[in-house]
Protein backbone atom coordinates (compact mmCIF):
# COMPACT_ATOMS: atom_id res chain seq x y z
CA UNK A 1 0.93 -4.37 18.36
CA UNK A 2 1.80 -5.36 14.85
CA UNK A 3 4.94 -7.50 14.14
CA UNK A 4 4.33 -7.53 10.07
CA UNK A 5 1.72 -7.31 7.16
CA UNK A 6 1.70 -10.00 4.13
CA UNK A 7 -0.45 -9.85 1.38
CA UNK A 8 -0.87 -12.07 -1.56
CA UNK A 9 0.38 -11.25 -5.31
CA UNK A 10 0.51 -13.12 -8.27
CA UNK A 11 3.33 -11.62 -9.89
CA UNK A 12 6.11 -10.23 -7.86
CA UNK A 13 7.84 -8.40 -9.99
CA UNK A 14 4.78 -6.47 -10.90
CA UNK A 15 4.24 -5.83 -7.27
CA UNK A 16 8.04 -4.31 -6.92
CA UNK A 17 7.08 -2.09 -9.71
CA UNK A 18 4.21 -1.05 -8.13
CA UNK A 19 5.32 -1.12 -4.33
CA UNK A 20 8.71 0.61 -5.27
CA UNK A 21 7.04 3.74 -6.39
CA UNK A 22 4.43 3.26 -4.06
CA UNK A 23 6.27 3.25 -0.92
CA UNK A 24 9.13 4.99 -2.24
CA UNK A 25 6.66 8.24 -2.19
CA UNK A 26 6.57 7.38 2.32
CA UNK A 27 10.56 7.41 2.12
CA UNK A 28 10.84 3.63 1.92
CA UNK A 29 13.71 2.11 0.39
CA UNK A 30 12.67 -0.43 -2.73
CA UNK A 31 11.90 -3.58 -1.64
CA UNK A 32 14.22 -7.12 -1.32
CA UNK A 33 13.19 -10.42 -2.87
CA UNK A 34 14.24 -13.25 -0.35
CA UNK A 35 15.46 -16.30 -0.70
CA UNK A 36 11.81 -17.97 -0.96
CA UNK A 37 10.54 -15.41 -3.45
CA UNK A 38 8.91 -13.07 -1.07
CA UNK A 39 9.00 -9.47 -1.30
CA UNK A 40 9.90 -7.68 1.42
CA UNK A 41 9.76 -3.83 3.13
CA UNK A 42 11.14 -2.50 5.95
CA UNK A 43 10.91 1.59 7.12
CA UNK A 44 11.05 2.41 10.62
CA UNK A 45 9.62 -0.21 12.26
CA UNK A 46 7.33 -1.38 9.86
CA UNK A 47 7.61 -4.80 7.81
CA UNK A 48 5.73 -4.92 4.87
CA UNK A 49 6.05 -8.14 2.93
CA UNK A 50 3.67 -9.64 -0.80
CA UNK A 51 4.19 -13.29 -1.33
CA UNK A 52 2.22 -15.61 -3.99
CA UNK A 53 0.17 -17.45 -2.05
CA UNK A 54 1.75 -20.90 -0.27
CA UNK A 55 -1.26 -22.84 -0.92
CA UNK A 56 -0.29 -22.46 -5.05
CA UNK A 57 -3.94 -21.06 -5.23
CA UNK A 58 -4.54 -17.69 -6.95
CA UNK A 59 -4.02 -14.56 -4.71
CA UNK A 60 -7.43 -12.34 -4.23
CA UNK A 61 -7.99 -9.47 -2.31
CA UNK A 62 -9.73 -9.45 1.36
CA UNK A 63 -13.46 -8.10 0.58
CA UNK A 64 -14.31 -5.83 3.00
CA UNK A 65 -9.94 -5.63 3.99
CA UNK A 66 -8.04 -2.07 3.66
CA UNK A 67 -4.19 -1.48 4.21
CA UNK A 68 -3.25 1.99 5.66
CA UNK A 69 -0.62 3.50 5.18
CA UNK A 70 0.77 6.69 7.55
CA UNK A 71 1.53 10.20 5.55
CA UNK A 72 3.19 13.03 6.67
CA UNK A 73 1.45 15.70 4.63
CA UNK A 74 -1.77 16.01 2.52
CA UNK A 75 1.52 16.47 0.05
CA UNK A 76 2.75 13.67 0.95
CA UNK A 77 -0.58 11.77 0.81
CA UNK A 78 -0.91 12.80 -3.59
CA UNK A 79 2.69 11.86 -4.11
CA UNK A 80 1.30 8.84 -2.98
CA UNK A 81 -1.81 8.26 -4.98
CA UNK A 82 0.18 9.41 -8.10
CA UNK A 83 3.02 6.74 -7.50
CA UNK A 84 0.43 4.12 -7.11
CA UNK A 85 -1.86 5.23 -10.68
CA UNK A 86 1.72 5.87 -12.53
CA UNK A 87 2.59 1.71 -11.40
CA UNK A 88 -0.30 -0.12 -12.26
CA UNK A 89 -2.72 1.05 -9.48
CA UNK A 90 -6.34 1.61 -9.56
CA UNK A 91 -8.13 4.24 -7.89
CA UNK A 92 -10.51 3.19 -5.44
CA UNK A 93 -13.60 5.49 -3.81
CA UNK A 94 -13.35 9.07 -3.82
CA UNK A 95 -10.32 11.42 -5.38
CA UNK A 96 -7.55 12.28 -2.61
CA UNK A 97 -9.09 14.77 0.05
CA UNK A 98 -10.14 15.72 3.16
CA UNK A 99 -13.15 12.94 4.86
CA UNK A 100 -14.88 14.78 8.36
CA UNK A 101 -14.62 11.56 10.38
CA UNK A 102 -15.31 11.90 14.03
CA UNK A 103 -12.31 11.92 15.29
CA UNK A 104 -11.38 14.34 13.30
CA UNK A 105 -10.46 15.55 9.75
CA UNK A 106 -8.69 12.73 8.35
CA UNK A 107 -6.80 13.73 4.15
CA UNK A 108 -7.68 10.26 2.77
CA UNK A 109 -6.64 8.18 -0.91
CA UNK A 110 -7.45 4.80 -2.06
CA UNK A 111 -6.12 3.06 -4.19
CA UNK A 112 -6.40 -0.74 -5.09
CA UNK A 113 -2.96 -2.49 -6.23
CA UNK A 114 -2.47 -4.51 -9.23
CA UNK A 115 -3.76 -7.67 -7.32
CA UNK A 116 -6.74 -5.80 -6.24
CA UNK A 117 -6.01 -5.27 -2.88
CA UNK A 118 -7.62 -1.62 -1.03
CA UNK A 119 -4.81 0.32 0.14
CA UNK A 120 -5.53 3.72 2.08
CA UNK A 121 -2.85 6.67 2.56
CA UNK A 122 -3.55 8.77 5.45
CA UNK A 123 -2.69 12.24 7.05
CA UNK A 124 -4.24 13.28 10.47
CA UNK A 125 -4.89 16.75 9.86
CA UNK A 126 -4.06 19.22 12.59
């Protein structure tokens, strides 16, 4: 359903710091700067790109917005939330763990990246 997912930064090269480790910790290779200054993921079939914002205002986080982000393992899931505190993260809600959601037990971690924007990893628990 999804072709891509942008969001804002105001300083690229503190969002490669940050996303390197980040996504590095799913398997993702570190991320390419482009030609106009965006940064840009790609694992699997996901594109993940951060870009300052084209409108040359200041980039702010989506209030009510989160990111997900698929995890193989509750492992997996603190590697993770580690990677993101170690780069300039912030955690966000409760510590890494397991959330009784009705669809099942879901091993959840937030974290909020050095623009402020809610990022989620997730493992669907057996």
């Amino acid at each position: 359903m999804f072709s891509h997912v942008m969001l804002g930064s105001n300083d690229i090269d503190e969002s490669k710091r940050f996303y390197d480790a980040l996504l590095g910790a799913l398997g993702a290779e570190p991320g390419v700067v482009d030609e106009l200054g965006r940064l840009i993921y790609m694992h699997g079939d996901s594109v993940f790109l951060l870009t300052q914002p084209v409108d040359g205002q200041p980039a702010t986080h989506a209030n009510g917005a989160t990111l997900g982000f698929t995890c193989e393992s509750s492992d997996q899931v603190h590697s993770w939330h580690a990677a993101g505190l170690a780069n300039g993260g912030h955690a966000a809600e409760d510590p890494p763990g397991v959330r009784t959601m009705p669809v099942g037990d879901l091993y959840l971690a937030y974290l909020r990246d050095p623009a402020g924007n809610k990022l989620c990893a997730l493992h669907r628990m057996a």
